[in-house]
Protein backbone atom coordinates (compact mmCIF):
# COMPACT_ATOMS: atom_id res chain seq x y z
CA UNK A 1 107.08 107.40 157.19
CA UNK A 2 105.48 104.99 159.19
CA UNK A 3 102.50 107.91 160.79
CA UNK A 4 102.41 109.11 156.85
CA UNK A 5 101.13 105.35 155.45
CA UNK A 6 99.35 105.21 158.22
CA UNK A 7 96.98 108.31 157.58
CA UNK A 8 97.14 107.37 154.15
CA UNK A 9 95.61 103.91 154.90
CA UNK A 10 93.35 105.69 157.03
CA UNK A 11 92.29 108.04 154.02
CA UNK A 12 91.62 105.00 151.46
CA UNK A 13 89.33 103.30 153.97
CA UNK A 14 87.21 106.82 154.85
CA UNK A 15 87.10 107.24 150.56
CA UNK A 16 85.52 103.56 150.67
CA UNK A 17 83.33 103.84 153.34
CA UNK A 18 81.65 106.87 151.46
CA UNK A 19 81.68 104.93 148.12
CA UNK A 20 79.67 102.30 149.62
CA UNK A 21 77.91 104.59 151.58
CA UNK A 22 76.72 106.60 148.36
CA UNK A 23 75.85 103.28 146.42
CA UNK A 24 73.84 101.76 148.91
CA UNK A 25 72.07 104.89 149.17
CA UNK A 26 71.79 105.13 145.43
CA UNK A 27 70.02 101.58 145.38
CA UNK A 28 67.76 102.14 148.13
CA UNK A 29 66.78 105.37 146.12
CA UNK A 30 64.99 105.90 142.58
CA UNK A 31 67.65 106.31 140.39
CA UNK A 32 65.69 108.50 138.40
CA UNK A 33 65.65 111.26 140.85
CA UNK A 34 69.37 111.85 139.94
CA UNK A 35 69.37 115.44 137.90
CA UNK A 36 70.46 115.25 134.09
CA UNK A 37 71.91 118.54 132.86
CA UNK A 38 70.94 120.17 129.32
CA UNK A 39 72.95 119.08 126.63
CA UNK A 40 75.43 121.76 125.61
CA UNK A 41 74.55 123.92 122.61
CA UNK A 42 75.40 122.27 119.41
CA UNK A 43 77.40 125.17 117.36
CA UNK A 44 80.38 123.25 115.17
CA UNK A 45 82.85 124.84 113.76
CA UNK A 46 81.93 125.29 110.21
CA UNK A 47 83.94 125.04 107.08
CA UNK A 48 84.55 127.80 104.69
CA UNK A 49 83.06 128.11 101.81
CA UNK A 50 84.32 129.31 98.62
CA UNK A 51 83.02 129.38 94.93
CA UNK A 52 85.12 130.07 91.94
CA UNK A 53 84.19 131.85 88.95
CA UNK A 54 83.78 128.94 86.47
CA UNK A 55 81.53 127.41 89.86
CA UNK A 56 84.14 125.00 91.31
CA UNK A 57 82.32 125.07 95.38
CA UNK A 58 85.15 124.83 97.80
CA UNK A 59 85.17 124.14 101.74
CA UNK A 60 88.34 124.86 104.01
CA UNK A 61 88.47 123.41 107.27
CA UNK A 62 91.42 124.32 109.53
CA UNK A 63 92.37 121.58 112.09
CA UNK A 64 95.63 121.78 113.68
CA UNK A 65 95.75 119.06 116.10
CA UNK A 66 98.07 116.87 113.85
CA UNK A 67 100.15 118.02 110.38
CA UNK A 68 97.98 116.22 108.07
CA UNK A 69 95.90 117.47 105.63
CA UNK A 70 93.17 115.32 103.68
CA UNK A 71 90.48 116.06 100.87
CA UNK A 72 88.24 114.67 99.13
CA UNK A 73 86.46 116.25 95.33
CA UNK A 74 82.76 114.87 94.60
CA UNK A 75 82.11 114.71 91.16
CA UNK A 76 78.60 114.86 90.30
CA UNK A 77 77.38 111.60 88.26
CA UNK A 78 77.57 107.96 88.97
CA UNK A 79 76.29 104.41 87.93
CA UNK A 80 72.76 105.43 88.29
CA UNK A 81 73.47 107.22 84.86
CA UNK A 82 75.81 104.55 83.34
CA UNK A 83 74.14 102.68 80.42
CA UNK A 84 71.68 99.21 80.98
CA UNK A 85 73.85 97.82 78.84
CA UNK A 86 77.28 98.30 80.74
CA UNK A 87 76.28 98.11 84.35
CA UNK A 88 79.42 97.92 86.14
CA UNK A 89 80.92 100.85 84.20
CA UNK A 90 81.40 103.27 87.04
CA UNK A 91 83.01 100.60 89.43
CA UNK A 92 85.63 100.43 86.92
CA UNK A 93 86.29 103.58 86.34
CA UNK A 94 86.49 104.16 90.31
CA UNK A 95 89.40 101.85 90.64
CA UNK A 96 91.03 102.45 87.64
CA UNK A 97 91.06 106.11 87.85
CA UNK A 98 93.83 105.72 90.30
CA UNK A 99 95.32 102.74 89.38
CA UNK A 100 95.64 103.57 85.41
CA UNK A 101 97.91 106.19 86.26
CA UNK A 102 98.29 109.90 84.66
CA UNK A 103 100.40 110.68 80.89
CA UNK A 104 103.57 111.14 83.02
CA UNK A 105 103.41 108.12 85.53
CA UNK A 106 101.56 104.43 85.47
CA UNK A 107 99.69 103.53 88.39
CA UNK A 108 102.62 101.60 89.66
CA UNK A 109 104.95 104.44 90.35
CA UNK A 110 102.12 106.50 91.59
CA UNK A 111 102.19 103.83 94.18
CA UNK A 112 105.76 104.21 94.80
CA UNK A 113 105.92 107.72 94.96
CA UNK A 114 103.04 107.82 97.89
CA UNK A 115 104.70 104.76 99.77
CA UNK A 116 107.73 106.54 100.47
CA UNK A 117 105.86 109.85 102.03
CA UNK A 118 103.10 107.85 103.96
CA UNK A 119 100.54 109.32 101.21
CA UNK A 120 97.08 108.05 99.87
CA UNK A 121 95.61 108.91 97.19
CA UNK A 122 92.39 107.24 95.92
CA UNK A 123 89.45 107.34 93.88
CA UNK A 124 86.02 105.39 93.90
CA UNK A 125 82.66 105.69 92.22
CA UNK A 126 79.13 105.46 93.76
CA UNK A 127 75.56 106.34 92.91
CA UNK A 128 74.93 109.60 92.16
CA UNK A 129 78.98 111.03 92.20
CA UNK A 130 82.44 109.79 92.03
CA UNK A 131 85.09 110.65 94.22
CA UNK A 132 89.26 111.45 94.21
CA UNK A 133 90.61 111.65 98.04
CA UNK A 134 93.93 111.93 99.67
CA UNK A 135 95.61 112.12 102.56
CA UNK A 136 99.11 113.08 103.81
CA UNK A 137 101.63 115.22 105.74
CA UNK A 138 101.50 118.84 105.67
CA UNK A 139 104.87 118.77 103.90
CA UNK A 140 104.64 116.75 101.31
CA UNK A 141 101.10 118.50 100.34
CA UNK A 142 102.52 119.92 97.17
CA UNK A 143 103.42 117.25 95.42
CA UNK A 144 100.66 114.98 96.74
CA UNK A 145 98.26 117.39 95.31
CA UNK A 146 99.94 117.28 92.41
CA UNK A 147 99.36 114.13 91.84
CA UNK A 148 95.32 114.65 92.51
CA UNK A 149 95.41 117.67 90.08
CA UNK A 150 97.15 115.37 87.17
CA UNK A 151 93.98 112.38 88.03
CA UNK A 152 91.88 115.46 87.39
CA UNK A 153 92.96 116.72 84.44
CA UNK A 154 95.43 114.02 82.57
CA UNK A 155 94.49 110.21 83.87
CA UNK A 156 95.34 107.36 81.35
CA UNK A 157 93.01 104.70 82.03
CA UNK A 158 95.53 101.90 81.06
CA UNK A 159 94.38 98.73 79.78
CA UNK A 160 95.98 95.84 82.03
CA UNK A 161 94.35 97.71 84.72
CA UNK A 162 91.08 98.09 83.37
CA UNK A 163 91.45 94.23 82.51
CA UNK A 164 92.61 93.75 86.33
CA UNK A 165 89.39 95.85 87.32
CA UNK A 166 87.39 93.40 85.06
CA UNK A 167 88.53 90.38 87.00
CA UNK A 168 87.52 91.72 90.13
CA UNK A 169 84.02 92.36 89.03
CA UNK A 170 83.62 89.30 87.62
CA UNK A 171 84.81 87.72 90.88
CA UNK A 172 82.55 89.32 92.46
CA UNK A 173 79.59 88.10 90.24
CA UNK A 174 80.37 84.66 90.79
CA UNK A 175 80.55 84.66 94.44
CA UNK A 176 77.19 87.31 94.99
CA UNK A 177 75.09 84.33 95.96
CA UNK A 178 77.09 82.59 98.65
CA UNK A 179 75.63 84.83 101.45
CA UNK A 180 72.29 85.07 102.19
CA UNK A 181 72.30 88.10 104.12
CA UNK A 182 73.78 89.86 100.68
CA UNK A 183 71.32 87.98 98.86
CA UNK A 184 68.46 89.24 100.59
CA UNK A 185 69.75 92.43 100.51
CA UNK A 186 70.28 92.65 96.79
CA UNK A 187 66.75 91.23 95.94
CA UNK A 188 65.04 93.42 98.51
CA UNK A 189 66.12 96.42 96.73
CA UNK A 190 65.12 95.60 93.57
CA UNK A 191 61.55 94.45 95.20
CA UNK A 192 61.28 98.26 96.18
CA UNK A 193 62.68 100.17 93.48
CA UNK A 194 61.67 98.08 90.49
CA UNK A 195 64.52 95.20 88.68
CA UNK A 196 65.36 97.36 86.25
CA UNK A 197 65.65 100.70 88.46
CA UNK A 198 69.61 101.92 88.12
CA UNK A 199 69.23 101.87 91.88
CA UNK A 200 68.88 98.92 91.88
CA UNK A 201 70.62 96.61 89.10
CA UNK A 202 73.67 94.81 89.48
CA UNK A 203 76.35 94.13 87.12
CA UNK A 204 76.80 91.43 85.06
CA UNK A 205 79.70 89.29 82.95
CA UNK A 206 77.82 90.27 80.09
CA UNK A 207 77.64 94.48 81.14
CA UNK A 208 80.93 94.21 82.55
CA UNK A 209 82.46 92.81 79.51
CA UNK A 210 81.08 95.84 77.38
CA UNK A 211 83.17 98.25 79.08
CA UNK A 212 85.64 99.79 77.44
CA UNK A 213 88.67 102.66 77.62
CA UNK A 214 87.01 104.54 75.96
CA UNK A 215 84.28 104.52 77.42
CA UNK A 216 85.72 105.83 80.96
CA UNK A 217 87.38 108.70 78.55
CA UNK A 218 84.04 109.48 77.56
CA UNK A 219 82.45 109.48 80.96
CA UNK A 220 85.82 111.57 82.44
CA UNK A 221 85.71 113.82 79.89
CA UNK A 222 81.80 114.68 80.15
CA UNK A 223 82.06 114.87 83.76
CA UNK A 224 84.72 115.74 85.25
CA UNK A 225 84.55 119.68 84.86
CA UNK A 226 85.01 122.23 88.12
CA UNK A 227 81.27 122.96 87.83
CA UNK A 228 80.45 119.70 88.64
CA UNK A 229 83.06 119.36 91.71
CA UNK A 230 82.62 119.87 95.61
CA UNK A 231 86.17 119.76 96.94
CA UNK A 232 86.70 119.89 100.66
CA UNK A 233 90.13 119.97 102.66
CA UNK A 234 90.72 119.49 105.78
CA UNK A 235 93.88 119.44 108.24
CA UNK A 236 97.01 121.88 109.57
CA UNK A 237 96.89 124.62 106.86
CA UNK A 238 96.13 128.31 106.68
CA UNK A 239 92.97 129.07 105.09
CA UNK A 240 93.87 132.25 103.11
CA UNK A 241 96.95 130.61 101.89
CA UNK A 242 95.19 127.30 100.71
CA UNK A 243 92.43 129.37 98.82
CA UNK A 244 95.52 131.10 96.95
CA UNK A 245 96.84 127.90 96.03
CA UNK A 246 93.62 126.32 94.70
CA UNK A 247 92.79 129.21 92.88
CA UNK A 248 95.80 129.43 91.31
CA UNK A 249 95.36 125.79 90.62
CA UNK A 250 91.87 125.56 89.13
CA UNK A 251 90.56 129.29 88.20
CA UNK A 252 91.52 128.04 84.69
CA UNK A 253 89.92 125.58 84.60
CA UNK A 254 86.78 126.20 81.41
CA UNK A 255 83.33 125.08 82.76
CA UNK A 256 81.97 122.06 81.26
CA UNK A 257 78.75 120.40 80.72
CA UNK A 258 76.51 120.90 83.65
CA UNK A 259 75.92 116.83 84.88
CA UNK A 260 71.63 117.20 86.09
CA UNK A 261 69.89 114.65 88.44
CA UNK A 262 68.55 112.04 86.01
CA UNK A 263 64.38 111.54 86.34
CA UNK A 264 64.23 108.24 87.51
CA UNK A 265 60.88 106.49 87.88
CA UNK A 266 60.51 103.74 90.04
CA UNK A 267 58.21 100.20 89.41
CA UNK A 268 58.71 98.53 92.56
CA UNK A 269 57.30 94.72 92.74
CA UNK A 270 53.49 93.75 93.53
CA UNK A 271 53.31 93.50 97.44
CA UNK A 272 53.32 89.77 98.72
CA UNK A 273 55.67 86.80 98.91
CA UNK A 274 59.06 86.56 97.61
CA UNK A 275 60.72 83.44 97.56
CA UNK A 276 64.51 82.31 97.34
CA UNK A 277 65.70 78.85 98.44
CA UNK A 278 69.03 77.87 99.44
CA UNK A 279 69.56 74.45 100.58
CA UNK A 280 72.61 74.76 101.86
CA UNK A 281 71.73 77.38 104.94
CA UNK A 282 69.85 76.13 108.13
CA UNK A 283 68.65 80.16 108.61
CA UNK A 284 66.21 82.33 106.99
CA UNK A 285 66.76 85.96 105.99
CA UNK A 286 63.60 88.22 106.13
CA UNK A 287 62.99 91.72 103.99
CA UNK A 288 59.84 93.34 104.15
CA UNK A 289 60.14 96.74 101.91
CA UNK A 290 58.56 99.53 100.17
CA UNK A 291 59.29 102.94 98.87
CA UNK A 292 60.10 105.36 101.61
CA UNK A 293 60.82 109.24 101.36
CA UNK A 294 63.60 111.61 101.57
CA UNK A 295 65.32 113.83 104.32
CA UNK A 296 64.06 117.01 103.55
CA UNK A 297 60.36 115.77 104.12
CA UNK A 298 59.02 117.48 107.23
CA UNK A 299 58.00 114.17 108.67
CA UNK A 300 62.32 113.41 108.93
CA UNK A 301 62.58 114.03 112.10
CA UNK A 302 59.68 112.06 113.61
CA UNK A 303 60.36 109.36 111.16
CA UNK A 304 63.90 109.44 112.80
CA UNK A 305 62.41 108.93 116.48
CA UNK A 306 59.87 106.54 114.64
CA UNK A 307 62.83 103.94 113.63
CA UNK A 308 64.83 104.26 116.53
CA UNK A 309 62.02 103.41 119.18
CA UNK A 310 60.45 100.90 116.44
CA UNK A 311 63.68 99.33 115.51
CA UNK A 312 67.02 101.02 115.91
CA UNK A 313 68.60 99.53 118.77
CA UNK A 314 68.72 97.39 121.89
CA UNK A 315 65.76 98.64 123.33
CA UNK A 316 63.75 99.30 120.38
CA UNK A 317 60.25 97.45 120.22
CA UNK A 318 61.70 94.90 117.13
CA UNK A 319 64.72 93.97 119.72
CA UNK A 320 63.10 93.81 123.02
CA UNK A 321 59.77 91.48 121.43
CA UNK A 322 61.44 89.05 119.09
CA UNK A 323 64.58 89.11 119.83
CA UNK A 324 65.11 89.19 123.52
CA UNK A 325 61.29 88.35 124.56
CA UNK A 326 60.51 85.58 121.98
CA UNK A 327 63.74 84.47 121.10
CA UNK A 328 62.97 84.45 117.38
CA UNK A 329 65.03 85.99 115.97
CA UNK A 330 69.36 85.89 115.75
CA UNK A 331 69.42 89.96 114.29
CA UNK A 332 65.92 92.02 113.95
CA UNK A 333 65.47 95.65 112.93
CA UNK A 334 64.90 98.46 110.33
CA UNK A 335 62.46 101.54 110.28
CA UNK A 336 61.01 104.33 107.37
CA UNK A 337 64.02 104.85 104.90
CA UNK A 338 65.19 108.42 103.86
CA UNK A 339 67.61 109.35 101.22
CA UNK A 340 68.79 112.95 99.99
CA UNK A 341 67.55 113.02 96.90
CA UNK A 342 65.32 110.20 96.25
CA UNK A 343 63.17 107.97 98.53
CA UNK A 344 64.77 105.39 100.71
CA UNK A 345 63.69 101.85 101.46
CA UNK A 346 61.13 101.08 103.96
CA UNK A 347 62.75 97.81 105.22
CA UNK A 348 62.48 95.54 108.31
CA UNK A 349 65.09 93.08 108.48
CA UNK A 350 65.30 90.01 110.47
CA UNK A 351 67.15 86.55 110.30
CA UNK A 352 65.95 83.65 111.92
CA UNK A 353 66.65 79.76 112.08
CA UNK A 354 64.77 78.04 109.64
CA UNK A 355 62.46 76.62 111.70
CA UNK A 356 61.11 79.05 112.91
CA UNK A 357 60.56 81.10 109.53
CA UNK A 358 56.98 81.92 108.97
CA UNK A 359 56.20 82.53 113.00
CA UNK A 360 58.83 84.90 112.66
CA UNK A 361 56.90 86.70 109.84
CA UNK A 362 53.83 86.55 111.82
CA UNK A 363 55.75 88.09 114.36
CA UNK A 364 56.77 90.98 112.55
CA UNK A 365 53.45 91.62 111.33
CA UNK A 366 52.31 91.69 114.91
CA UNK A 367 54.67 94.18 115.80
CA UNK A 368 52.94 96.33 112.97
CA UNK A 369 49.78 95.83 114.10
CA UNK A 370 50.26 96.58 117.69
CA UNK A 371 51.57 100.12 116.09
CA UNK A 372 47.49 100.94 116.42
CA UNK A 373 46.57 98.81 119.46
CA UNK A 374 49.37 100.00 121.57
CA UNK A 375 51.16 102.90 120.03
CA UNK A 376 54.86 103.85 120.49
CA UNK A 377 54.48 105.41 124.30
CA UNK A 378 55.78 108.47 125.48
CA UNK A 379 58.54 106.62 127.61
CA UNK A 380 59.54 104.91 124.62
CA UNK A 381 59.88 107.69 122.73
CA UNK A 382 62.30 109.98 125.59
CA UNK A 383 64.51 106.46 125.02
CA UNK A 384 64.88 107.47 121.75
CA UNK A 385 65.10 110.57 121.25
CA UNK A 386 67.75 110.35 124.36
CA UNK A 387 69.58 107.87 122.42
CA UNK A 388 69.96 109.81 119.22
CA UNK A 389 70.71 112.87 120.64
CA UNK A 390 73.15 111.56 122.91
CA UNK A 391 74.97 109.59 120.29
CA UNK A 392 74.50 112.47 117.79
CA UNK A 393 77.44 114.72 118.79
CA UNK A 394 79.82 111.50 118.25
CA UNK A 395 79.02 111.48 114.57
CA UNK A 396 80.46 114.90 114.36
CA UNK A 397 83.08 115.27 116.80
CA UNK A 398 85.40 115.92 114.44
CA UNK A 399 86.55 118.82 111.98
CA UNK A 400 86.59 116.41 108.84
CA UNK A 401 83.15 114.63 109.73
CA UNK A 402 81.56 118.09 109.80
CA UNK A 403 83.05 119.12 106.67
CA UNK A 404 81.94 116.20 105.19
CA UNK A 405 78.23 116.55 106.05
CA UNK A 406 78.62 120.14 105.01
CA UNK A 407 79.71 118.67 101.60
CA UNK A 408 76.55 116.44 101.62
CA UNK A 409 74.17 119.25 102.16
CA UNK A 410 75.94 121.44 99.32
CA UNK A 411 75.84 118.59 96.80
CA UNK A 412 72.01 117.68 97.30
CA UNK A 413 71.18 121.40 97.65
CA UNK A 414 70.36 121.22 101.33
CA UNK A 415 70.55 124.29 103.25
CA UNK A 416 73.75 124.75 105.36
CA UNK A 417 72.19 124.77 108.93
CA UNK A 418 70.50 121.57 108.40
CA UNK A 419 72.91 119.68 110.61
CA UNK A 420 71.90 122.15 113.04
CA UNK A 421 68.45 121.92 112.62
CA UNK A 422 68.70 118.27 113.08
CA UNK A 423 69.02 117.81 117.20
CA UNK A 424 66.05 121.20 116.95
CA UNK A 425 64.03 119.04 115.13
CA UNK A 426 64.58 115.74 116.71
CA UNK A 427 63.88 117.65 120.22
CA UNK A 428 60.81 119.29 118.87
CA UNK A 429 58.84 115.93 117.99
CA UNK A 430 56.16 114.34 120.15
CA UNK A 431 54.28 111.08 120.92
CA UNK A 432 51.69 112.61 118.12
CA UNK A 433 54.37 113.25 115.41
CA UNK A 434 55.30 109.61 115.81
CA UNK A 435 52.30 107.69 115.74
CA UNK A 436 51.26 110.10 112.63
CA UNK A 437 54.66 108.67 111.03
CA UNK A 438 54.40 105.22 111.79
CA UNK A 439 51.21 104.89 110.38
CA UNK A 440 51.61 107.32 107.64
CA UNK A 441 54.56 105.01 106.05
CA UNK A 442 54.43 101.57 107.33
CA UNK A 443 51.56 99.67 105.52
CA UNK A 444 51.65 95.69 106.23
CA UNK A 445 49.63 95.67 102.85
CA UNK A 446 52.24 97.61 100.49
CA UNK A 447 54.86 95.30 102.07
CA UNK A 448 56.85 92.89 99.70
CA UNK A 449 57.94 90.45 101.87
CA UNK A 450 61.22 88.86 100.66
CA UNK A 451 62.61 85.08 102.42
CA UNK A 452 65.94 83.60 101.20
CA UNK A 453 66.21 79.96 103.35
CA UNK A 454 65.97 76.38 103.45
CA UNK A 455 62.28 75.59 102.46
CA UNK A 456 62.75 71.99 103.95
CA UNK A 457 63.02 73.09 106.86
CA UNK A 458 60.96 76.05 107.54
CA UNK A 459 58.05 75.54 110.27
CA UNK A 460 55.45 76.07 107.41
CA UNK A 461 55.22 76.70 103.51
CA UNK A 462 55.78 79.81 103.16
CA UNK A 463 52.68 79.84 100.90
CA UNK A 464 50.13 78.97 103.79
CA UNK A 465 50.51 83.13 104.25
CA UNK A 466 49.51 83.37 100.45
CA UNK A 467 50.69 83.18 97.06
CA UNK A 468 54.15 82.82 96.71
CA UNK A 469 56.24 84.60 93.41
CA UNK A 470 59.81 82.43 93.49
CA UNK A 471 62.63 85.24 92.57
CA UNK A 472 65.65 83.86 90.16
CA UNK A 473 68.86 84.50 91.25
CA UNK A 474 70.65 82.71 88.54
CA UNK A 475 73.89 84.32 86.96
CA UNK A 476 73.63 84.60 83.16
CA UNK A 477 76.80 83.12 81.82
CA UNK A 478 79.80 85.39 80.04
CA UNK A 479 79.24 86.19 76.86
CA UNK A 480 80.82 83.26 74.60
CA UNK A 481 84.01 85.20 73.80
CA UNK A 482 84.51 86.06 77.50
CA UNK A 483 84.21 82.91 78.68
CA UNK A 484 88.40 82.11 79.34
CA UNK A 485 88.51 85.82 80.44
CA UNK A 486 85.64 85.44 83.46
CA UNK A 487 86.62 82.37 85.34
């Protein structure tokens, strides 16, 4: 026993000798002679798709490493279609959906019914859809879908839970100035899209208040039609016997009125300077926006390399300058924003401490500049692309995040490869491609340059840059007969 630890001692000490050995080589080395291997073909497995007569899209996606299975139905339409006059109407209807219950059970036994089987169901409204999801053991899928098939077809809408809903919106409208990060966020948004853009607005007492039952029968009942629904599963099931059971459960099912992309037209703000003060913050936030495009542009991809060497990460330009190199700055970032089916938000972001507010604008602007006296360089760009296509496999390294994005690409009409496409693409651009970006979309002159902070404090006025347009972030009151029912 004795011999035995000994030539295992022995062993340890020749394994650390050639660990130090190696490092010290390493360091004396360039590091960058080490070889990096191809990334592996990108080829995931994809869903299968299935379209029933009265055009109900459905996507199956086996995954068998636990016996769960989850989905989730889209359901084309959402607040960027609700009325001026009762913003809020599609956050309501979101929660109470699922919490008004079906005919045959309130929202409170649906709630008991799921606890005891270690189920979920839940529904929630957005832009441009609203959505019914679930999740729970393979066994108990029958009557858990159930449950999702009665929201579908029978909900109830109940009105102590719409009233409960109210409340929380009107909670939420008292306390939407306390941050300033939110704040700038808000009022940067409506700088690029226009105050009035359904992108943009925010609910009020007064549009909250409006809503009514029947008003998320209405919207259910013009919406909600297997036309206008993506549903995707995902989990331990067999595929041919799940599309049995859904068409049993939905061919049925009349077609309804076909919801179409509303034409939106967007006013966004003149460019210049925004102000907001808040006295009680010793930090500025900083927005500078403007329209941007959409993802099926063929400038995506080099606008994706664009943001990510520009300001994306740790070792983007915005990071490495202001942040770690002048100090100015506690959070600095942004890029060219895309969006599906409209244009995103060109926005760079930054906070800083108040005293330091309008050298930290001048900083920004300098990073713009030096876009044309020292463009993005070709070792900046490898950083990035390496970084996004190194991190891109993580987003979908799993069954339900590719059926997911495969849901995205149906419901915006994108084709079905384009998550393939996406690490072609991003490999395919060049220095060229990115300076051609950068100065095709980022203007310092169409920028509307939004502050919320302490103006007693900042290092200069604000207007010493130019004429300043304050921005009013008051909260109109309830309506008179609301008053008792909003505070």
């Amino acid at each position: 026993m004795k011999r035995l630890a000994s030539y295992s001692l022995v062993l340890v000490s020749l394994l650390i000798g050639i660990s130090i050995l190696s490092t010290v080589t390493l360091a004396q080395g360039d590091w960058r002679q080490i070889p990096i291997r191809p990334l592996h073909p990108f080829q995931p497995r994809q869903p299968k798709r299935i379209q029933l007569p009265n055009g109900m899209v459905i996507f199956l996606q086996e995954d068998r490493e636990l016996p769960l299975i989850d989905g989730t139905a889209r359901v084309r339409g959402g607040s960027r279609e609700e009325p001026p006059n009762k913003v809020g109407l599609i956050d309501i209807y979101g929660e109470v959906w699922r919490t008004g219950g079906t005919k045959t059970k309130t929202g409170d036994q649906l709630d008991d019914f799921l606890e005891i089987r270690a189920a979920k169901v839940e529904t929630d409204g957005g832009v441009d859809s609203t959505t019914i999801g679930w999740s729970c053991l393979k066994g108990d899928f029958d009557d858990v879908f159930k449950i999702v098939a009665d929201l579908l077809h029978e909900p109830e809408f109940r009105e102590d839970k719409i009233d409960i809903a109210k409340q929380g919106e009107y909670d939420s409208i008292s306390r939407r100035n306390d941050d300033i990060g939110g704040i700038a966020a808000r009022e940067s948004v409506k700088l690029a899209y226009g105050p009035q853009s359904p992108y943009a607005r925010v609910p009020e007492y007064a549009t909250v208040s409006a809503v009514t039952r029947q008003n998320l029968i209405d919207w259910h009942h013009s919406h909600v039609h297997p036309n206008n629904i993506i549903l995707g599963i995902t989990g331990d099931f067999d595929s041919a016997a799940m599309e049995a059971k859904l068409r049993q459960a939905f061919t049925g099912w009349p077609k309804g009125p076909t919801v179409k992309k509303p034409d939106i037209q967007f006013q966004p703000a003149k460019p210049g300077y925004y102000l907001i003060p808040k006295e009680d913050v010793n930090q500025s936030a900083i927005r500078m926006v403007d329209l941007g495009t959409t993802r099926d542009n063929p400038d995506y991809y080099a606008i994706e390399v664009f943001n990510e060497a520009f300001g994306g990460g740790f070792s983007s330009r915005l990071f490495r300058d202001l942040r770690t190199g002048k100090g100015l700055a506690y959070s600095v970032g942004g890029g060219i924003g895309t969006a599906f089916d409209h244009p995103g938000v060109v926005r760079l972001s930054m906070g800083t401490k108040s005293q330091t507010t309008v050298e930290a604008i001048q900083g920004l602007y300098q990073e713009i500049d030096d876009l044309n006296s020292h463009p993005i360089s070709d070792d900046e760009i490898k950083r990035a692309k390496d970084s996004i296509l190194n991190s891109f496999v993580f987003n979908f390294d799993s069954p339900d995040k590719v059926l997911r994005e495969r849901m995205a690409y149906e419901f915006y009409g994108y084709p079905a490869d384009f998550l393939e496409k996406y690490r072609a693409g991003i490999e395919k651009v060049q220095t060229p491609d990115v300076t051609r970006a950068g100065a095709k979309y980022l203007h310092k002159e169409k920028l509307r340059i939004l502050v919320v902070g302490n103006t007693s404090e900042f290092d200069k006025p604000l207007s010493s840059l130019g004429p300043v347009t304050p921005v009013d972030i008051t909260i109109p009151p309830p309506p008179a007969e609301k008053q008792g029912e909003a505070k």
